[in-house]
N, C-alpha and C. Protein backbone atom coordinates (compact mmCIF):
# COMPACT_ATOMS: atom_id res chain seq x y z
N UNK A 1 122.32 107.42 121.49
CA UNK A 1 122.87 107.73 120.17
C UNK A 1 122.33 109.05 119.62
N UNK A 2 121.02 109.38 119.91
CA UNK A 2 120.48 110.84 119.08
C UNK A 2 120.00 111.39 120.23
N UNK A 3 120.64 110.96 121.49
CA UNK A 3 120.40 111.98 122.86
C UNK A 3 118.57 112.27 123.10
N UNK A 4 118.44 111.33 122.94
CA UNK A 4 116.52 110.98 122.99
C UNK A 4 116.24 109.72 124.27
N UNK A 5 115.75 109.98 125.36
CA UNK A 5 115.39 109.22 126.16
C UNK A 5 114.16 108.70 125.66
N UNK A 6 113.51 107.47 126.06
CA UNK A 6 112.71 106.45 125.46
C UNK A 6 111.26 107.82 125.65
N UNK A 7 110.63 108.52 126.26
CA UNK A 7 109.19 109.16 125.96
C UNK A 7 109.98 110.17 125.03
N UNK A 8 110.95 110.59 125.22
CA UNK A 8 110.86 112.03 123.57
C UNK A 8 111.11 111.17 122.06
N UNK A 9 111.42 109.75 122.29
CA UNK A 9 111.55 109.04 121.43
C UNK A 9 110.00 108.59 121.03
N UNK A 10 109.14 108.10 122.44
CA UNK A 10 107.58 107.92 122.16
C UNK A 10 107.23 109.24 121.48
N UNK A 11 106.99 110.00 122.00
CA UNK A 11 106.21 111.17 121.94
C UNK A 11 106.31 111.74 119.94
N UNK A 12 108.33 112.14 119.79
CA UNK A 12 108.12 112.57 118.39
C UNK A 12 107.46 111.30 117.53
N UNK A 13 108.22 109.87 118.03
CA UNK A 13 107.19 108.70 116.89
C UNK A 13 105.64 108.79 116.90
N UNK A 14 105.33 109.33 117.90
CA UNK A 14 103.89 109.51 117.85
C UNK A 14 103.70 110.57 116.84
N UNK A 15 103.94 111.72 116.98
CA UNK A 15 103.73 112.64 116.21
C UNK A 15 104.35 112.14 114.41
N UNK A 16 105.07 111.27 114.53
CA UNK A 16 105.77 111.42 112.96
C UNK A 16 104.44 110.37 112.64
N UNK A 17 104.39 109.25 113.50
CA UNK A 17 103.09 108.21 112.91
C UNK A 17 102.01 109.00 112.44
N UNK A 18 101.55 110.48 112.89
CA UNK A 18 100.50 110.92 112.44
C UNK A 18 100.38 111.47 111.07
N UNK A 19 101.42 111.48 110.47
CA UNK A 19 101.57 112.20 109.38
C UNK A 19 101.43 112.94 109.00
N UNK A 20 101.90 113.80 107.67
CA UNK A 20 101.85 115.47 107.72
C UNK A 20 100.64 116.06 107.70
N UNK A 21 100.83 117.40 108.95
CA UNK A 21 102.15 117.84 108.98
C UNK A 21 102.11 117.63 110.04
N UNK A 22 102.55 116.54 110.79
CA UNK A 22 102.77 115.92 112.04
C UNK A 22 102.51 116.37 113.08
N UNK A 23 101.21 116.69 113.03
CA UNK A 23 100.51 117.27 114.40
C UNK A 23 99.24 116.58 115.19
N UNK A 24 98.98 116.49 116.22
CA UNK A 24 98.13 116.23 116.97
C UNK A 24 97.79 117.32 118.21
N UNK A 25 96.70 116.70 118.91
CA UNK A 25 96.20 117.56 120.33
C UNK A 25 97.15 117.58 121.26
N UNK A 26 97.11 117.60 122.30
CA UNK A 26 97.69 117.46 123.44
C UNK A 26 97.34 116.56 123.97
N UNK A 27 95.52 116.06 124.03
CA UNK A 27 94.68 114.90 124.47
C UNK A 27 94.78 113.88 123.49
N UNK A 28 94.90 113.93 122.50
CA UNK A 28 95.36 113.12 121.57
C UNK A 28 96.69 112.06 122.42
N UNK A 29 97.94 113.04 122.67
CA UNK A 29 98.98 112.61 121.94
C UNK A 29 99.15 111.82 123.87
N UNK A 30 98.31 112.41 124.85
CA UNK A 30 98.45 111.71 126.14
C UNK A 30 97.64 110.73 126.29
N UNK A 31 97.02 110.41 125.59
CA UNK A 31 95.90 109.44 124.95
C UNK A 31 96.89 108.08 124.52
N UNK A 32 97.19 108.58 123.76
CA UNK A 32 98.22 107.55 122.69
C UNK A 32 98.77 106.87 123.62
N UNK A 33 99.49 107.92 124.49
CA UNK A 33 101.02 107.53 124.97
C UNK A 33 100.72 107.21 126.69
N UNK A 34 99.28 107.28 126.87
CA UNK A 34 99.10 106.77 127.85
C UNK A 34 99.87 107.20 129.20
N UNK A 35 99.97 108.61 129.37
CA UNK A 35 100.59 109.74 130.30
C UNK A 35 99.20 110.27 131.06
N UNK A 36 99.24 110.85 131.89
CA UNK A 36 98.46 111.87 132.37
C UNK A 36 98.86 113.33 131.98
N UNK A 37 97.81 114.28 131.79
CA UNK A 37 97.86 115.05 130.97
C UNK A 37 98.87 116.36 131.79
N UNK A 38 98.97 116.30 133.14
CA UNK A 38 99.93 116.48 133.67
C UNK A 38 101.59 116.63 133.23
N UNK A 39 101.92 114.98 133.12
CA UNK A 39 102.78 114.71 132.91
C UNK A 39 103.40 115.29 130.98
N UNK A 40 102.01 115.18 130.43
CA UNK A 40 102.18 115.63 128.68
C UNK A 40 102.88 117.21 128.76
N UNK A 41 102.31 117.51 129.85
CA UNK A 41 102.78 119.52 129.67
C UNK A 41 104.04 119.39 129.96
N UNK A 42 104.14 118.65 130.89
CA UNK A 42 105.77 118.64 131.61
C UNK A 42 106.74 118.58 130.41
N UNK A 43 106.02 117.35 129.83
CA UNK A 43 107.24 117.00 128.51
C UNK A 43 107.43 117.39 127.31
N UNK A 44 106.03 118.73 127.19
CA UNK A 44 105.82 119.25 126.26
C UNK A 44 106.79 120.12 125.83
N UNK A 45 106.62 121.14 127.47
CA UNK A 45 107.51 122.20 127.84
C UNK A 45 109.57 121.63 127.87
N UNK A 46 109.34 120.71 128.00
CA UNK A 46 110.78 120.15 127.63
C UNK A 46 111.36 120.10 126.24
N UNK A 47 110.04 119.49 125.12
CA UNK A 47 110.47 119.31 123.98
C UNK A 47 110.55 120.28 123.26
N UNK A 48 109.90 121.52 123.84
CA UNK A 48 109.41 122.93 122.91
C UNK A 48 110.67 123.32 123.45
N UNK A 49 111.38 123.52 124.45
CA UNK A 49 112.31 123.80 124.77
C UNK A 49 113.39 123.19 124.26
N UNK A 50 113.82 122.10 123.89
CA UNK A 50 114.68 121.53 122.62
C UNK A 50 114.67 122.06 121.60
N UNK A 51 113.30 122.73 121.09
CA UNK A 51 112.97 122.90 119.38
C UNK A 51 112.75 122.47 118.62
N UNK A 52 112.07 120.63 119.39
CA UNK A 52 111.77 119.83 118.69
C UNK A 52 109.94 119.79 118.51
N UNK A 53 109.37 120.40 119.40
CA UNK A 53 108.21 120.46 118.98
C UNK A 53 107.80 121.99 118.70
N UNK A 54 106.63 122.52 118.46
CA UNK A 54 105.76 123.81 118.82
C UNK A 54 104.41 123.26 118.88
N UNK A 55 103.96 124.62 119.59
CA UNK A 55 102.47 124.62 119.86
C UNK A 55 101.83 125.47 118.99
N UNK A 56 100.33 125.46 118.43
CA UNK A 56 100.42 126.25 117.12
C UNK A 56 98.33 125.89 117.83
N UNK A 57 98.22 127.31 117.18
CA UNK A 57 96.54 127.19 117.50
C UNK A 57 95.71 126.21 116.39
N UNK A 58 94.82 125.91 117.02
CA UNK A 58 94.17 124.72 116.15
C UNK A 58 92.91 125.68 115.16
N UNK A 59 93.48 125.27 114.30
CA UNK A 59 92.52 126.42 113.20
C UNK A 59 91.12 126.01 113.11
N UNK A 60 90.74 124.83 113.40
CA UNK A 60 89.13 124.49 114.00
C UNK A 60 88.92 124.65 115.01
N UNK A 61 89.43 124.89 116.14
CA UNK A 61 89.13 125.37 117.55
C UNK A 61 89.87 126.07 117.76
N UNK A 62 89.26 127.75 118.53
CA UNK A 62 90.15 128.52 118.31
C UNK A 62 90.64 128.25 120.28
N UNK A 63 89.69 127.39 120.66
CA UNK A 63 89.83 127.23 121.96
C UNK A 63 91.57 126.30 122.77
N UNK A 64 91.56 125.78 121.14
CA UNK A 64 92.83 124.64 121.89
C UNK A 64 93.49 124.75 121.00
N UNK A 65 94.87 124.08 121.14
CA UNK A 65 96.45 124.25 120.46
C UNK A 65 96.78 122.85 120.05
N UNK A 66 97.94 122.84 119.18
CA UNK A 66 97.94 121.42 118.23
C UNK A 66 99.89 121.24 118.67
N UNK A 67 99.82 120.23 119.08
CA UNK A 67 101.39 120.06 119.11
C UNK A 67 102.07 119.46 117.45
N UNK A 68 103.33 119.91 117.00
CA UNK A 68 103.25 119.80 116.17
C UNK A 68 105.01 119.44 116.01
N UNK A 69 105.82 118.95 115.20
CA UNK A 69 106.80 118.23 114.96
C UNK A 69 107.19 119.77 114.01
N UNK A 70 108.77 120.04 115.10
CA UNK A 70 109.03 120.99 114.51
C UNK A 70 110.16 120.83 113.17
N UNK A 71 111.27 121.39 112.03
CA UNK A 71 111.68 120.85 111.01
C UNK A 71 112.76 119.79 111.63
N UNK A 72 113.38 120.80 112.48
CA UNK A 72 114.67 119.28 113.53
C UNK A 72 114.29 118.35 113.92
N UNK A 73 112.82 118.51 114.40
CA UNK A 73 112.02 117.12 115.65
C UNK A 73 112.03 116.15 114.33
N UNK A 74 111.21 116.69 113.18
CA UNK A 74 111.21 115.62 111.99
C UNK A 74 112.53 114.79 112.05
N UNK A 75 113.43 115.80 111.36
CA UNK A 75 114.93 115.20 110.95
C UNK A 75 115.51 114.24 112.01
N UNK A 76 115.21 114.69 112.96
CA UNK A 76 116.03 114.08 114.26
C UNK A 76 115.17 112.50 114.35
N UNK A 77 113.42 112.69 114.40
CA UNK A 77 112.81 111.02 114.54
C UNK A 77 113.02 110.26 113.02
N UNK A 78 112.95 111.15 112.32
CA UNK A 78 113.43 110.04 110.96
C UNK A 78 114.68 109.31 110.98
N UNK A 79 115.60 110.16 111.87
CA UNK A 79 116.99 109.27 111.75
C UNK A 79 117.39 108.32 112.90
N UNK A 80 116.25 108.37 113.93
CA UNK A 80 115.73 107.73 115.17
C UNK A 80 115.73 106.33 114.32
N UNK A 81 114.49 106.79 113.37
CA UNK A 81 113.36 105.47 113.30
C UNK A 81 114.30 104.41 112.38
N UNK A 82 114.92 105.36 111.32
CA UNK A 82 115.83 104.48 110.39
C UNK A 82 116.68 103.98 111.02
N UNK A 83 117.42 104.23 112.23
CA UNK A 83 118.29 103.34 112.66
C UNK A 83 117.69 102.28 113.75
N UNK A 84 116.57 102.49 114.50
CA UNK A 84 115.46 101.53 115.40
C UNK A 84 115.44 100.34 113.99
N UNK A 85 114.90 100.84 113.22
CA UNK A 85 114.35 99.88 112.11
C UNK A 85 115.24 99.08 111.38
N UNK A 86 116.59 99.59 111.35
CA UNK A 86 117.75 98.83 111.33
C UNK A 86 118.47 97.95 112.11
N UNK A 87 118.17 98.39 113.46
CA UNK A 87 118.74 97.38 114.44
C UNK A 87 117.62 96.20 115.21
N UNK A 88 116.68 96.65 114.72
CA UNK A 88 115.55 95.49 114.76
C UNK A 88 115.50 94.51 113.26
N UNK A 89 116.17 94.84 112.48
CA UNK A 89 115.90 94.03 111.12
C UNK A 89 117.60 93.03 111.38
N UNK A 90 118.31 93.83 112.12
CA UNK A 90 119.41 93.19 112.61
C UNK A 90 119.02 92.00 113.50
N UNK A 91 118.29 92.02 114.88
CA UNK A 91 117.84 91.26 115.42
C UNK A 91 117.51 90.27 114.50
N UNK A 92 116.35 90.22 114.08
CA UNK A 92 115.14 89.26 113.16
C UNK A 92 116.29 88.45 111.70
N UNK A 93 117.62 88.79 111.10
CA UNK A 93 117.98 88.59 110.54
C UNK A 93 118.62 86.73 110.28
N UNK A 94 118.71 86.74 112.03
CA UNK A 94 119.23 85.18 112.35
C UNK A 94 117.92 84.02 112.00
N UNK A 95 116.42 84.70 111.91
CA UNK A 95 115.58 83.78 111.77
C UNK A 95 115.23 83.68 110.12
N UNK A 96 115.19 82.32 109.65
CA UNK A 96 114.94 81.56 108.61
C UNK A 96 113.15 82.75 107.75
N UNK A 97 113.02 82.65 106.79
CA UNK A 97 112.17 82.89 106.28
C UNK A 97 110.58 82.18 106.82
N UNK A 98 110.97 81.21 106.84
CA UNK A 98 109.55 80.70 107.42
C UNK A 98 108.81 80.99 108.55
N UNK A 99 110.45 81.40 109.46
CA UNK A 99 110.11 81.54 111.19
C UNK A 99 109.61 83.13 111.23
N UNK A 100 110.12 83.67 110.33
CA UNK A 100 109.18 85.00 110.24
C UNK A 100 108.50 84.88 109.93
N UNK A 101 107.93 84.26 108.82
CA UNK A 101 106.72 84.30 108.53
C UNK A 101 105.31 84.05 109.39
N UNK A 102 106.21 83.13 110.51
CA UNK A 102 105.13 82.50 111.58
C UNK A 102 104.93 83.60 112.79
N UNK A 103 106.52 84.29 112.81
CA UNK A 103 106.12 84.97 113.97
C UNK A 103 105.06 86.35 113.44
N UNK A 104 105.48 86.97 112.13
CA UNK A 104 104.55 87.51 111.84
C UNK A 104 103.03 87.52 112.14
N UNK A 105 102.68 86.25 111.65
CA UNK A 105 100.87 85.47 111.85
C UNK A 105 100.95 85.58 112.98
N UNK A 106 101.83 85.18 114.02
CA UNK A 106 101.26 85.30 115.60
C UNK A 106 101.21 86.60 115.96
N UNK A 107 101.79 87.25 115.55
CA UNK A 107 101.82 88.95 116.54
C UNK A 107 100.57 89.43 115.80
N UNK A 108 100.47 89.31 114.57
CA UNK A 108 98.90 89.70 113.73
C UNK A 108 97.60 89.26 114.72
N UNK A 109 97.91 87.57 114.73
CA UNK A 109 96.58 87.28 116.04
C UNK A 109 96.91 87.77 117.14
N UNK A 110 98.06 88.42 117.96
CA UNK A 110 97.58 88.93 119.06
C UNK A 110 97.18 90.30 119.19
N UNK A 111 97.68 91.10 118.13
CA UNK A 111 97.48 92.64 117.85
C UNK A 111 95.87 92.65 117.51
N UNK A 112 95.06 91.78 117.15
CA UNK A 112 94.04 91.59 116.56
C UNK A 112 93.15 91.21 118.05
N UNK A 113 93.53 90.43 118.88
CA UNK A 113 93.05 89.86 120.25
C UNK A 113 93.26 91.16 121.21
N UNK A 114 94.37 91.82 120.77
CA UNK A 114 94.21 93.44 121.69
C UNK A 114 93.33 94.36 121.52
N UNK A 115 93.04 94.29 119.93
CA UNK A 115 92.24 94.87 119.16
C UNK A 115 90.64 94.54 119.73
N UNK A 116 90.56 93.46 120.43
CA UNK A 116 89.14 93.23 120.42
C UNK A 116 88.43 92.49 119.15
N UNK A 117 89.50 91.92 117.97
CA UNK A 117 88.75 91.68 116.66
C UNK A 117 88.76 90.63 116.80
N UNK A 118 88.09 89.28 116.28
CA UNK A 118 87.73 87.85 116.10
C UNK A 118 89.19 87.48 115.74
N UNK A 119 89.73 85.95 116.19
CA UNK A 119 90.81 85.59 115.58
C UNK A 119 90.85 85.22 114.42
N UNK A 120 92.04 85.19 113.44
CA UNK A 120 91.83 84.82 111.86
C UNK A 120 91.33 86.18 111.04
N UNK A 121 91.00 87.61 111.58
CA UNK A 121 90.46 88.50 110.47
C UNK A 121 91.53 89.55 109.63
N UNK A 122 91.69 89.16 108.52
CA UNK A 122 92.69 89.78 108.29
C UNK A 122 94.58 89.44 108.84
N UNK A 123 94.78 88.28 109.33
CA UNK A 123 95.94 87.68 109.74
C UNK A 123 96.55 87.04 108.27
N UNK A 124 97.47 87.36 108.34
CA UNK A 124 98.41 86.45 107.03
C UNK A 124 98.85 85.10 107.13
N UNK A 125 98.27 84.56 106.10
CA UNK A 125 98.68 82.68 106.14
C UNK A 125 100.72 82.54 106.46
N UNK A 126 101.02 82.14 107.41
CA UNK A 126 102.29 82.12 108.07
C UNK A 126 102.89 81.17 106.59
N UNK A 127 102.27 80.28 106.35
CA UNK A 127 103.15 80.05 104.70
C UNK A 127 102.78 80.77 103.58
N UNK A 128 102.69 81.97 103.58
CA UNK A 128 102.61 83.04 102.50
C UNK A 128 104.07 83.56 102.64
């Protein structure tokens, strides 16, 4: 639909999750996305080549460069995410209030069990 294969779809959500002005490292963002840093240039040089990202020197290190969400890359993952976030609220729409509520509490305890954190910390009472 917005001509985004699933990593330029990872990659700008990564960068928009970071918030303004939507930049990260390079080690950062192959970090995140769990690439080899190899593979990050490859797709770097792809997205800079779209005009959806740039590379811009890192004004605390004059040694390394900051990838950064260019004004289209924005426009283009915001209208990504609003329609992802729409067709997932589409999904979830057939389940009852309660059953969200439960599946909520469970993905909380397992995001929390990925996390490495104790079960129950910070999880929402599924009848809230």
């Amino acid at each position: 639909k917005f001509d985004l294969n699933l990593w330029e779809f990872d990659m700008l959500a990564t960068l928009r999750r970071a918030g303004a002005p939507y930049r990260l490292s390079p080690t950062a963002l192959f970090s995140t996305l769990m690439v080899t840093s190899g593979t990050m240039t490859h797709r770097l040089k792809r997205l800079e080549a779209s005009g959806l990202v740039e590379r811009m020197p890192n004004e605390h290190d004059a040694r390394s460069m900051l990838v950064q969400l260019t004004s289209r890359g924005l426009e283009l993952i915001n209208r990504a995410v609003g329609v992802h976030v729409e067709e997932e609220r589409k999904l979830l729409e057939a389940l009852p209030a309660v059953a969200l509520a439960q599946l909520d509490a469970h993905l909380s305890t397992l995001l929390l069990s990925l996390e490495g954190r104790p079960a129950g910390a910070d999880v929402p009472d599924a009848n809230d």
